[in-house]
Protein backbone atom coordinates (compact mmCIF):
# COMPACT_ATOMS: atom_id res chain seq x y z
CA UNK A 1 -42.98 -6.33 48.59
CA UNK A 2 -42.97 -4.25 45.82
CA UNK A 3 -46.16 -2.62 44.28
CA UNK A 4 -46.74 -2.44 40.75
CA UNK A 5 -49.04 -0.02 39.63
CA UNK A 6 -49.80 0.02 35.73
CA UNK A 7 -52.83 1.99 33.89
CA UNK A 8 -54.16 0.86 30.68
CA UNK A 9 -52.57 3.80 29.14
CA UNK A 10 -49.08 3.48 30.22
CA UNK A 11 -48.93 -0.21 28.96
CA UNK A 12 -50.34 1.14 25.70
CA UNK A 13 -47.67 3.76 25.53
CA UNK A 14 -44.92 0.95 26.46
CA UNK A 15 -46.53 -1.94 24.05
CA UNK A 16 -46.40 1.00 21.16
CA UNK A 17 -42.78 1.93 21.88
CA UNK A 18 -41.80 -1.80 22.30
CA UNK A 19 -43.39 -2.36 18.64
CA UNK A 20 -41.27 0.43 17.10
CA UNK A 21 -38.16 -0.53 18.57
CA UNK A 22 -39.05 -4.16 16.75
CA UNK A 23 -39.97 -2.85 14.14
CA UNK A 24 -36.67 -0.53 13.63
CA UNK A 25 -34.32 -3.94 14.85
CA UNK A 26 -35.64 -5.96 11.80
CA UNK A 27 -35.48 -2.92 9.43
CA UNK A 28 -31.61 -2.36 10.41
CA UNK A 29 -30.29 -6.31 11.61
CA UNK A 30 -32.60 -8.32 9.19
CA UNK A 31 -33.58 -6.10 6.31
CA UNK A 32 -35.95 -8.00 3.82
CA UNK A 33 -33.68 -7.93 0.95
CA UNK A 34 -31.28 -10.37 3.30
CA UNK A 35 -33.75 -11.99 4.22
CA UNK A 36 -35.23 -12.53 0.98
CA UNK A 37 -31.25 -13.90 0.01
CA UNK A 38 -30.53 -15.81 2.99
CA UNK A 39 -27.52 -14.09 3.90
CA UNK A 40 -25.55 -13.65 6.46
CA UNK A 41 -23.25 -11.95 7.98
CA UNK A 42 -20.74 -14.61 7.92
CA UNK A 43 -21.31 -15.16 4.52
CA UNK A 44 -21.34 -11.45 3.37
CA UNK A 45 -18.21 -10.77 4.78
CA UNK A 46 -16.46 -14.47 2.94
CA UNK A 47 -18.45 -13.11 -0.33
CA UNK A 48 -16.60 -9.60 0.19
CA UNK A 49 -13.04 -11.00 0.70
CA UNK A 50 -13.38 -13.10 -2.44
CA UNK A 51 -15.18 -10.41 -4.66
CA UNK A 52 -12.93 -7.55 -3.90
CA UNK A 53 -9.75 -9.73 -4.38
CA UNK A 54 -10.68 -10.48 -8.01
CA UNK A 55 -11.90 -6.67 -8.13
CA UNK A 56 -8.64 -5.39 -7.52
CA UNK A 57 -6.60 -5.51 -10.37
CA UNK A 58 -9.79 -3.90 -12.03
CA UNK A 59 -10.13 -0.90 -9.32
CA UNK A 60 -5.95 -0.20 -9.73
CA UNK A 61 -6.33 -0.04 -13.80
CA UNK A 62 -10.17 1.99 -13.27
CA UNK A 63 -7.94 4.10 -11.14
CA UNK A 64 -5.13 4.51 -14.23
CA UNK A 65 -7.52 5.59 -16.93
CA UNK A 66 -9.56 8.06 -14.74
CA UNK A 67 -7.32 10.12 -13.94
CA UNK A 68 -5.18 9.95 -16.98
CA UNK A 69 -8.41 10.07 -19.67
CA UNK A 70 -11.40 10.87 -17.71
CA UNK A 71 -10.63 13.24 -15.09
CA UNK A 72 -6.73 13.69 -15.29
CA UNK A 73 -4.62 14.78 -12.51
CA UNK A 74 -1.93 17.62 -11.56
CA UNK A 75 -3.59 20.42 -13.20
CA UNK A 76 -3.27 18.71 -16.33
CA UNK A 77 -6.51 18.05 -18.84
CA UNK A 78 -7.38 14.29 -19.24
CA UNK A 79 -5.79 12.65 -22.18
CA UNK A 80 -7.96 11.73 -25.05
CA UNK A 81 -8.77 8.05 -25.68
CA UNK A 82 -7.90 6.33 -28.96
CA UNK A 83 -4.92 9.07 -28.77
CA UNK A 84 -0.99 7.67 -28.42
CA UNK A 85 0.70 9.37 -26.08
CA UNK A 86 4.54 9.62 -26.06
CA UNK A 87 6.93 9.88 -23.37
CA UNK A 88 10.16 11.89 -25.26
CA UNK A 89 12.76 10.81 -22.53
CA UNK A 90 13.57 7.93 -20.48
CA UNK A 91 12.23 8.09 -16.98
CA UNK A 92 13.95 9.13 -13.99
CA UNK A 93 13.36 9.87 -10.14
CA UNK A 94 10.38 12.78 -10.96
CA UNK A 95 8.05 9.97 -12.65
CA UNK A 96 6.21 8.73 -9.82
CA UNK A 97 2.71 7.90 -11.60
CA UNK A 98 3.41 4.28 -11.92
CA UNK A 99 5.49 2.05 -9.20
CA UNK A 100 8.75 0.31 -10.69
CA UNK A 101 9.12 2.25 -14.06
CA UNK A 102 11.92 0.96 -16.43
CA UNK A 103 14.73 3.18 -17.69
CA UNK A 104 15.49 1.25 -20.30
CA UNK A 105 12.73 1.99 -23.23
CA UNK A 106 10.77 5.17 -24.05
CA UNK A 107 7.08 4.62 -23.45
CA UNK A 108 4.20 5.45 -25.45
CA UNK A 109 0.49 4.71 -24.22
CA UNK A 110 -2.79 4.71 -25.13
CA UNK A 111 -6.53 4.57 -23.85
CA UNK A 112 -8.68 2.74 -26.45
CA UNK A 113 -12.56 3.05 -25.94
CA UNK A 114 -14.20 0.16 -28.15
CA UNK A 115 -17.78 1.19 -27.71
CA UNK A 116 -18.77 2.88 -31.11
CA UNK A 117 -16.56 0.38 -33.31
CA UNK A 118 -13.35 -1.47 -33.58
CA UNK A 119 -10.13 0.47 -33.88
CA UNK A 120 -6.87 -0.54 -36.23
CA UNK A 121 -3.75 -0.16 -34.51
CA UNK A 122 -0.89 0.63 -37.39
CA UNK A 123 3.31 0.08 -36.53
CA UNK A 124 5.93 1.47 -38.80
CA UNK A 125 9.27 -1.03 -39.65
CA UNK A 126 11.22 -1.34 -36.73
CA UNK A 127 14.78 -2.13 -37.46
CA UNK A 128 15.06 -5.72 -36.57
CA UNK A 129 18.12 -5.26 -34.14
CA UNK A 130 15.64 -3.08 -32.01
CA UNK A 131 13.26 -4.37 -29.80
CA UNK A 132 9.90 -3.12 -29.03
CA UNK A 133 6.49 -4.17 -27.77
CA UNK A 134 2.94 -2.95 -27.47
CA UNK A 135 1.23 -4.31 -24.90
CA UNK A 136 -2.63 -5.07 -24.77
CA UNK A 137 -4.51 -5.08 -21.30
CA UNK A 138 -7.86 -4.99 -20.74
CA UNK A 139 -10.28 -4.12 -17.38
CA UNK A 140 -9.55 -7.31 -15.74
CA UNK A 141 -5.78 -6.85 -16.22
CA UNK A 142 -4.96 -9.67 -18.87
CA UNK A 143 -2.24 -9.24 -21.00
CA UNK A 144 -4.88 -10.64 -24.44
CA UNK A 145 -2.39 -9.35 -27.25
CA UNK A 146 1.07 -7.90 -28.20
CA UNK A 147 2.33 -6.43 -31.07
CA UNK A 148 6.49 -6.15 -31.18
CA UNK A 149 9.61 -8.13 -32.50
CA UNK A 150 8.16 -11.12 -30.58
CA UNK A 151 5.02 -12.28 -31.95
CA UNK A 152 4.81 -10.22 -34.60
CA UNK A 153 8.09 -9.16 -36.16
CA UNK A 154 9.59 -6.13 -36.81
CA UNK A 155 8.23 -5.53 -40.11
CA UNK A 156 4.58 -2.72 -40.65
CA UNK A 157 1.58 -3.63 -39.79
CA UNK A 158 -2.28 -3.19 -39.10
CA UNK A 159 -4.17 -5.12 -36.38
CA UNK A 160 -7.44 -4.70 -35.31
CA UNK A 161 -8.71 -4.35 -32.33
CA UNK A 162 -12.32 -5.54 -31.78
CA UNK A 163 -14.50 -5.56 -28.12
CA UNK A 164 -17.55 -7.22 -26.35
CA UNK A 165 -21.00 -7.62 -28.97
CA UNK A 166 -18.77 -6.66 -32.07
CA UNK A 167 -18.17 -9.32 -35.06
CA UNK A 168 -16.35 -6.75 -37.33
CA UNK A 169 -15.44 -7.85 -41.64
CA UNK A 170 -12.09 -7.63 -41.70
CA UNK A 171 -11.51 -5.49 -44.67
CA UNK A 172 -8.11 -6.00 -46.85
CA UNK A 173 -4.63 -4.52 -45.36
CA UNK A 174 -5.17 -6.23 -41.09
CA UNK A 175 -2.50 -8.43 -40.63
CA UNK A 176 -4.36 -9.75 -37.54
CA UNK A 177 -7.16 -9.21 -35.07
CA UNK A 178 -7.14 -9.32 -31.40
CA UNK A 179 -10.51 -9.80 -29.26
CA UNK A 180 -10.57 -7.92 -25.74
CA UNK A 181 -13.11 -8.90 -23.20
CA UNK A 182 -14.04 -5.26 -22.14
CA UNK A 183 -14.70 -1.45 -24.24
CA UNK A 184 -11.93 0.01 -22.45
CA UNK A 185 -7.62 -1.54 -23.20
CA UNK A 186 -4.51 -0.03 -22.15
CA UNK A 187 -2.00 -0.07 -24.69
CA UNK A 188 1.43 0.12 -23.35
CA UNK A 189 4.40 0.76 -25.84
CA UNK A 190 7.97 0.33 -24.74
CA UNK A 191 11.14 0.66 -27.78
CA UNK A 192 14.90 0.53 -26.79
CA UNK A 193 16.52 3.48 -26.42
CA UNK A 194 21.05 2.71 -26.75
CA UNK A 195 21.30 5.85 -24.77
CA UNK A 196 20.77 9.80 -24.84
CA UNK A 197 21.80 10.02 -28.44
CA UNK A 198 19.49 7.33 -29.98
CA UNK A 199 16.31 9.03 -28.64
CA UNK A 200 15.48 11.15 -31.99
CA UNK A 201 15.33 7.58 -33.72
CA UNK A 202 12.46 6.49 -31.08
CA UNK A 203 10.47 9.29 -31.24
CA UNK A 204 10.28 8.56 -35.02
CA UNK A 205 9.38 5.37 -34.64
CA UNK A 206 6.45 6.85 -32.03
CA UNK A 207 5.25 9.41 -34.38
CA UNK A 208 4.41 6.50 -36.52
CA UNK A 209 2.12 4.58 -34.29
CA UNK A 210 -1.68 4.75 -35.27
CA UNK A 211 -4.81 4.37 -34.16
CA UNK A 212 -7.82 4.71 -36.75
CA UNK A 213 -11.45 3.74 -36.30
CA UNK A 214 -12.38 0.86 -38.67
CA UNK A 215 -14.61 2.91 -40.75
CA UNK A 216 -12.11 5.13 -41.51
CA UNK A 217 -9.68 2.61 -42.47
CA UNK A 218 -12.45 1.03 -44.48
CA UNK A 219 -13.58 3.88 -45.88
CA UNK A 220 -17.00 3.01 -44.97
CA UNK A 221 -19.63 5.25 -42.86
CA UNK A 222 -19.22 5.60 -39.28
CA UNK A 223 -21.50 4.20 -36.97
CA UNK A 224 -23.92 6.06 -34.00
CA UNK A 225 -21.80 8.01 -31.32
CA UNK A 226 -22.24 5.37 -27.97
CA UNK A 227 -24.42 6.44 -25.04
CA UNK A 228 -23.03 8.88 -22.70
CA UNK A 229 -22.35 7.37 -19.17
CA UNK A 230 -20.78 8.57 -16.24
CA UNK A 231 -17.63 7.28 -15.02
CA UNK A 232 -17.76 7.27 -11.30
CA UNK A 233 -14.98 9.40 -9.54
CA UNK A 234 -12.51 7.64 -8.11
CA UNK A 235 -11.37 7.93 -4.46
CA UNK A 236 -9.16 5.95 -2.57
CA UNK A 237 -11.11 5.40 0.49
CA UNK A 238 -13.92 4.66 -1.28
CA UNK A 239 -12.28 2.01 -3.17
CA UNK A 240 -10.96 0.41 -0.12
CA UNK A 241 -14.57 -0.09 1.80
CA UNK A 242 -17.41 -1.62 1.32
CA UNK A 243 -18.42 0.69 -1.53
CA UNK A 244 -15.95 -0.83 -4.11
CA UNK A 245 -18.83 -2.29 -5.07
CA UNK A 246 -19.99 0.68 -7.40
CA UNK A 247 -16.95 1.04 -9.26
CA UNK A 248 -16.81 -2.92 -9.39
CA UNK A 249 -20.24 -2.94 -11.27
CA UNK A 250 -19.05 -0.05 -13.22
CA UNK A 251 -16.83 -1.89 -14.68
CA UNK A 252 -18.67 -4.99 -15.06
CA UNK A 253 -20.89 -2.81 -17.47
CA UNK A 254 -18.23 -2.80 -20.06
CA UNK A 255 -17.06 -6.09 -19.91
CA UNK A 256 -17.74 -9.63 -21.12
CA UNK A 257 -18.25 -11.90 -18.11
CA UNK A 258 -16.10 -15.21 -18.81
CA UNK A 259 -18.95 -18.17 -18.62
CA UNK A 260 -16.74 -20.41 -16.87
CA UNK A 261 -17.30 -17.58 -14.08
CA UNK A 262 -21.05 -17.68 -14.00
CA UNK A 263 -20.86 -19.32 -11.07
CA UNK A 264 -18.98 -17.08 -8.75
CA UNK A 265 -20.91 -13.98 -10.47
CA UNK A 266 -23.70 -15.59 -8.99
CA UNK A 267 -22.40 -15.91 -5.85
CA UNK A 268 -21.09 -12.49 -5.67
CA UNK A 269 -24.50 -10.95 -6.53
CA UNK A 270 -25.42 -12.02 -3.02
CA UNK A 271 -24.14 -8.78 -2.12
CA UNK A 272 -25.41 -6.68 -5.32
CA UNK A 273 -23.03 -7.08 -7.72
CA UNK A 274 -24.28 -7.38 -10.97
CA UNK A 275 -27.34 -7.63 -10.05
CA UNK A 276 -30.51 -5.51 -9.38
CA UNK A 277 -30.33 -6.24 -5.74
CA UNK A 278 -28.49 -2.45 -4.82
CA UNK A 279 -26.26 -3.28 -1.55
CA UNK A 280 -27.65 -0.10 -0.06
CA UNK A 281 -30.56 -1.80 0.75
CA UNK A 282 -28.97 -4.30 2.84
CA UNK A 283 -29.38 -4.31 6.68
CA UNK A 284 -26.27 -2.47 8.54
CA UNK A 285 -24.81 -5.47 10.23
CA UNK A 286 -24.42 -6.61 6.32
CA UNK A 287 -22.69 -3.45 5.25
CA UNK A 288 -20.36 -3.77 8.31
CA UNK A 289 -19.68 -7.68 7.52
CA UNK A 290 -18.85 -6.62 4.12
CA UNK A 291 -16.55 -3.59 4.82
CA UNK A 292 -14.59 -6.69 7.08
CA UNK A 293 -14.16 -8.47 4.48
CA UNK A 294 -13.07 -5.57 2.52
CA UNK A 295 -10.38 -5.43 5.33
CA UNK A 296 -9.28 -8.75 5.15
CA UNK A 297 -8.98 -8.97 1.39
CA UNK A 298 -6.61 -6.37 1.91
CA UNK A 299 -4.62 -8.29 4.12
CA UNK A 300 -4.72 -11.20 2.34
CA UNK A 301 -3.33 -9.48 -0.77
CA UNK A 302 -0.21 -7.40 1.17
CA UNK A 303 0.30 -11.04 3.03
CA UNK A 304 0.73 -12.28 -0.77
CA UNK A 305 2.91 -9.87 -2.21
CA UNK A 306 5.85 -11.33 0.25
CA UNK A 307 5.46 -14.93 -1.51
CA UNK A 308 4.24 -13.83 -4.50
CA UNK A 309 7.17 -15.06 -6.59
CA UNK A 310 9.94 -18.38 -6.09
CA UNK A 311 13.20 -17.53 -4.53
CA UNK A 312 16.39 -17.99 -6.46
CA UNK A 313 19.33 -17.16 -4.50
CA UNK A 314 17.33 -14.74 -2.40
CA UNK A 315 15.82 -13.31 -5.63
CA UNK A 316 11.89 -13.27 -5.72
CA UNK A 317 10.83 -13.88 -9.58
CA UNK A 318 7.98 -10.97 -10.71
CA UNK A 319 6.31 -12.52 -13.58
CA UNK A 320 4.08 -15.73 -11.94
CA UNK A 321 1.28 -12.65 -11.55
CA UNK A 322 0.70 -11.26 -15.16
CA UNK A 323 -0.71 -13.17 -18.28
CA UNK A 324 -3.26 -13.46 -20.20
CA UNK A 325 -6.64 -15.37 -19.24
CA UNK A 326 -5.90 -18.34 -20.98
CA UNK A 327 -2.62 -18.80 -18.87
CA UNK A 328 -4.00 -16.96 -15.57
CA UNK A 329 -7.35 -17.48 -14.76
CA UNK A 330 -8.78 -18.64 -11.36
CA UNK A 331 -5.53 -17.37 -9.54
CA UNK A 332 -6.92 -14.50 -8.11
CA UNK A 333 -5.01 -13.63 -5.15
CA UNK A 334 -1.94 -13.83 -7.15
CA UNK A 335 -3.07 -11.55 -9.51
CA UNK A 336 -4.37 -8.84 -7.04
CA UNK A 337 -1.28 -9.08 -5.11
CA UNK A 338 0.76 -8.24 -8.67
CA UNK A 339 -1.33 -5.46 -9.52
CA UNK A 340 -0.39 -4.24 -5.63
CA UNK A 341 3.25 -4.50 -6.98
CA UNK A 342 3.31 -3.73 -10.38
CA UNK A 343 0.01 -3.24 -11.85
CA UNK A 344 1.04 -3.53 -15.12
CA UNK A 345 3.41 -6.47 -15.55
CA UNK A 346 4.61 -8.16 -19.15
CA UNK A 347 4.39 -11.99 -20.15
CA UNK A 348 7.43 -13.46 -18.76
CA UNK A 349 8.05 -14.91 -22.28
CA UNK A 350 8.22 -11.02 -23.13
CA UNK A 351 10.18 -9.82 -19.68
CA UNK A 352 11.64 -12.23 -17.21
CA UNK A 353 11.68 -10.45 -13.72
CA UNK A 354 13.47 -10.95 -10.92
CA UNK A 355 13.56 -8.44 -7.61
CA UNK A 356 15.04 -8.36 -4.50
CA UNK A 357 14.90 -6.44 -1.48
CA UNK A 358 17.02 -8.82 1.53
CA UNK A 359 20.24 -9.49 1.79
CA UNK A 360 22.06 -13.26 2.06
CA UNK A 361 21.03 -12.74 5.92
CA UNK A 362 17.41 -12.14 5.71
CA UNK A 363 17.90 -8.62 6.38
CA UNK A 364 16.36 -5.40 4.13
CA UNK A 365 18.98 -4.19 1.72
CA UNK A 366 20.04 -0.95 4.00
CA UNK A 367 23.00 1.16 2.02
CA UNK A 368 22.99 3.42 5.32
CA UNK A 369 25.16 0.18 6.62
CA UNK A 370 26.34 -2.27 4.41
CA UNK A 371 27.75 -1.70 0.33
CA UNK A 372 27.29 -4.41 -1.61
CA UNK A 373 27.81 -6.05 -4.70
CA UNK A 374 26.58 -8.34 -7.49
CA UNK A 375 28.78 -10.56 -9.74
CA UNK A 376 27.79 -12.67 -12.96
CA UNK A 377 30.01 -15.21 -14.43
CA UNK A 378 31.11 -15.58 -17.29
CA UNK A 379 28.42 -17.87 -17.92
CA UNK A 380 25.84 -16.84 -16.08
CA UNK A 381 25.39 -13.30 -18.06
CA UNK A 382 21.55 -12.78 -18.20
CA UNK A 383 20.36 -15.34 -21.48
CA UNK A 384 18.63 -12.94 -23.71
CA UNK A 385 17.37 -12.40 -27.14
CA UNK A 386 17.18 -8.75 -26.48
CA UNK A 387 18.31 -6.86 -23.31
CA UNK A 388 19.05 -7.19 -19.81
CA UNK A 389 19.00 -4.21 -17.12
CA UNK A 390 19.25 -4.00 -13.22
CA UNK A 391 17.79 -1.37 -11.85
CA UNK A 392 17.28 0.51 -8.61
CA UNK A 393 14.40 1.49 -6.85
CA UNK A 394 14.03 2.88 -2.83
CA UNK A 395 12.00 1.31 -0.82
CA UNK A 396 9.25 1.06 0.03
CA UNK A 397 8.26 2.97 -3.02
CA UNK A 398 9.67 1.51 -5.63
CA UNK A 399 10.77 4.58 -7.36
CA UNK A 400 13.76 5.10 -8.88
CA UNK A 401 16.86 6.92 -6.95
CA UNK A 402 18.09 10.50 -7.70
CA UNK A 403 21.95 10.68 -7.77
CA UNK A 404 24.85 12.62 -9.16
CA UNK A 405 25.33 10.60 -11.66
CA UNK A 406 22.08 10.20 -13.05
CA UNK A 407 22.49 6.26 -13.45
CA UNK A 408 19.43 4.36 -12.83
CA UNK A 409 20.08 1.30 -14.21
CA UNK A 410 22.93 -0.46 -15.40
CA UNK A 411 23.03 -3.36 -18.27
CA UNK A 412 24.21 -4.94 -21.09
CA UNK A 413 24.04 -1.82 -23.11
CA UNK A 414 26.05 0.50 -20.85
CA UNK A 415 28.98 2.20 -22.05
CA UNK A 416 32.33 1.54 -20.50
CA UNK A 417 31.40 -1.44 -18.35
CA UNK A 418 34.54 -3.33 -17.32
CA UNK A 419 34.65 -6.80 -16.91
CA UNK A 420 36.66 -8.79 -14.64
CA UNK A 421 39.43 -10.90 -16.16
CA UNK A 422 38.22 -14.00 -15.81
CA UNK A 423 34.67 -12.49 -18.44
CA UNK A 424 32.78 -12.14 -14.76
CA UNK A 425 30.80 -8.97 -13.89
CA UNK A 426 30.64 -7.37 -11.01
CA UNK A 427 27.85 -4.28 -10.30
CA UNK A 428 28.92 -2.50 -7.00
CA UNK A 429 25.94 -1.31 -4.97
CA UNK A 430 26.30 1.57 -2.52
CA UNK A 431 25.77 5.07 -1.79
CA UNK A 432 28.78 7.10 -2.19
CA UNK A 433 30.78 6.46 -5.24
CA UNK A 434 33.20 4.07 -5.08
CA UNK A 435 37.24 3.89 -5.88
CA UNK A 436 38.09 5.35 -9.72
CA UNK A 437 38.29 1.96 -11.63
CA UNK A 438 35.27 1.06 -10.36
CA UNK A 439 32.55 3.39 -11.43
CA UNK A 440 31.58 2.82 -14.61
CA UNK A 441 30.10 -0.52 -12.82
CA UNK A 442 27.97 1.57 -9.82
CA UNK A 443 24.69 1.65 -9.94
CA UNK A 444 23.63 4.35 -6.86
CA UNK A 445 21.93 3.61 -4.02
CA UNK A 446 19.38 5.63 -1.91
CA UNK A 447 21.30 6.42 1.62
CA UNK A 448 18.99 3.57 3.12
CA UNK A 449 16.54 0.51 1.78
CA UNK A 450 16.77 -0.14 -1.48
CA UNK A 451 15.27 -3.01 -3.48
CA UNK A 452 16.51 -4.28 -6.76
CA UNK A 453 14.69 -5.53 -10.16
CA UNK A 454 16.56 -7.56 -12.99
CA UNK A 455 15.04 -7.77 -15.93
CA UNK A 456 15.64 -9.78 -18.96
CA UNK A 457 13.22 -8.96 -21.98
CA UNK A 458 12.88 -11.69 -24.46
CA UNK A 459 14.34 -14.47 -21.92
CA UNK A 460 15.99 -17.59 -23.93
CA UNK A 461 14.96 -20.83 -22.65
CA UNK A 462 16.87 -21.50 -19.70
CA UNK A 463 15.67 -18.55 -18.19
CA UNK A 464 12.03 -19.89 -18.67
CA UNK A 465 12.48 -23.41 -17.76
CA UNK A 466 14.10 -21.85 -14.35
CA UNK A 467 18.12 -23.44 -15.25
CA UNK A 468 19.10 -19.89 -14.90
CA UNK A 469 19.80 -18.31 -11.96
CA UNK A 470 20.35 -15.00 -10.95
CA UNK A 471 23.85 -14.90 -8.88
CA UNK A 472 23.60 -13.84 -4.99
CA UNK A 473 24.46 -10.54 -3.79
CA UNK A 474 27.49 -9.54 -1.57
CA UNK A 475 28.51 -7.58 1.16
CA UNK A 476 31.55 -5.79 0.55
CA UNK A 477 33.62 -5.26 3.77
């Protein structure tokens, strides 16, 4: 038999310490703001995996214009907005800012900040044989305008560009007006270079892109400088846990919500976004839920990015992920899973995509082992109203190759391409060079994975309604 002995003291000491260790399990497991929301953990975590999927494409392009406007990056000074920058020569294996660069155009971007008043956006003549595109994109990643030789023509022009609250009078001289959705838009600029000796003619046409604030084009006073706010620094691990959540209602400051999405706003503020409900506040096995659901969002996305596109003849088309709203909405994963790609990827009326990284086996594209080739037909040259390129990247970077020959990317614009007798063309695909006759048609290889893109800007028809097919690759013995 065992004897308990208890005083009055003791079980006031032990009924005290019970109580706090209570009182501290509801504080941290069942905090009153989940209560008061009747969440759980379950539910925190689905809510996570759905917000930060749509959140994503919005964190990458955050990510973009802090470091290239706000903040910058590599010892150099952040960029101004409403400023055109210009890239003077095509890119090559040092350019690492932005996965899957094309070596075809010259770029020229630009950070427009709507909040003190609508900005005009002026384009010289372009010679009509030329192509060349601006490209609109706004903080949910939607391609909402272009500019170029597709939907606007090649001739001058003015077009203004107006944001969320703003109802500008268009005064004489705007040939049209485009409405974003959010204060901040990335303007991305892209004009044919025909090799080394055309660039001069480009950076022309550059010098004479414009941005001007609408009372200055108006001639009219300028309005109140907007409130100063603080953009919140940006760091990778940050954005990848539970606390994407600030910069995801950052950004949801400067944007208008879509109301057919009312609905899953309201849902998502179940874990304090957009909302007054701060997720700090929410009990621990909340925060943990969400970070897990962080976690799997990830996964979800990566597990996309394999099947993001349709396979034609072991080619994976590129374009099913970028849009505009109208064309896009509601596919969220896809989108996220593009932006993990290529965040910034064109209309596919504007750029038909296709990449590749397996072979005809199901096996990664290794030049370490195997040199390969691609042929086109006669007929089966890429359909195009303006240019076609392939062009090589390593993987898993996506960056383009350094070689001795400096070739990137070969196309229907390179010099001294020789085509078979028959009108076929055949690309050879390898490491070292290859015999005499054949190198004006080798496009260099890393000395291991590689993966290919083909694109075709300004697709014809049978590229769009999928008739076209990009020809399977070879292994040459």
């Amino acid at each position: 038999m065992i004897r308990i002995s208890t005083t009055k003291r003791h079980l006031k000491r032990r009924w005290s310490t019970g109580i706090r260790h209570c009182l501290y399990f509801v504080v941290v497991f069942f905090s009153p703001l989940s209560v008061a929301l009747g969440l759980t953990a379950s539910e925190a975590k689905q809510i996570a995996e759905e917000a930060y999927i749509y959140a994503y494409p919005m964190m990458q392009n955050y990510k973009t214009m802090y470091f290239r406007s706000v903040a910058g990056q590599n010892a150099e000074p952040p960029r101004p907005f409403n400023t055109f920058s210009h890239r003077t020569r095509l890119l090559g294996p040092e350019y690492k800012a932005i996965v899957g660069p094309n070596n075809d155009t010259l770029y020229s971007t630009a950070w427009l900040d709507l909040r003190r008043e609508p900005l005009v956006i002026s384009v010289p003549d372009v010679p009509v044989a030329r192509y060349y595109s601006l490209q609109f994109i706004d903080a949910f990643v939607y391609n909402f305008a272009y500019i170029g030789q597709r939907t606007t023509g090649s001739q001058a022009g003015n077009y203004l560009v107006y944001g969320p609250g703003q109802y500008p009078t268009e005064p004489p001289g705007i040939n049209k007006r485009f409405y974003s959705e959010s204060n901040f838009v990335f303007i991305i600029g892209r004009i044919l270079v025909d090799g080394k000796d055309d660039i001069p003619n480009v950076l022309a046409l550059q010098n004479q892109f414009l941005i001007t604030p609408l009372s200055e084009f108006a001639g009219t006073p300028s309005p109140p400088s907007p409130e100063t706010i603080s953009f919140p620094e940006y760091i990778s691990e940050k954005a990848r846990s539970g606390k994407f959540i600030e910069y995801f209602n950052f950004l949801l400051s400067q944007v208008n919500i879509d109301p057919g999405e009312k609905a899953l706003f309201e849902r998502f503020s179940r874990i304090g976004i957009r909302t007054r409900n701060h997720p700090e506040k929410l009990s621990a096995d909340i925060l943990h839920a969400i970070d897990e659901g962080v976690e799997s969002a990830l996964q979800k996305i990566r597990a996309e990015t394999i099947v993001i596109g349709t396979q034609v003849n072991g080619w994976n088309t590129t374009f099913k992920g970028f849009g505009s709203r109208q064309k896009k909405s509601g596919q969220f994963l896809l989108r996220a899973a593009a932006a993990m790609l290529a965040l910034y990827g064109n209309d596919r009326e504007e750029n038909s995509g296709f990449s590749r990284t397996l072979d005809p086996n199901g096996q990664p594209l290794d030049a370490s082992r195997i040199k390969y080739s691609v042929t086109f037909n006669k007929d089966q040259l890429p359909p195009t109203n303006a240019f076609w390129s392939l062009t090589m990247y390593s993987f898993p970077e996506i960056l383009l190759v350094e070689n001795n020959i400096n070739r990137y990317s070969i196309g229907d614009r390179s010099q001294d391409l020789k085509y078979n007798q028959d009108g076929s063309l055949t690309i050879y695909l390898q490491y070292e060079s290859p015999e005499p006759k054949q190198r004006s048609n080798w496009l260099p290889t890393p000395n291991g994975p590689f993966t290919l893109a083909l694109r075709i800007y300004l697709p014809k028809e049978s590229v769009l309604n999928g008739s076209w097919k990009p020809p399977q690759i070879s292994e040459l013995d």
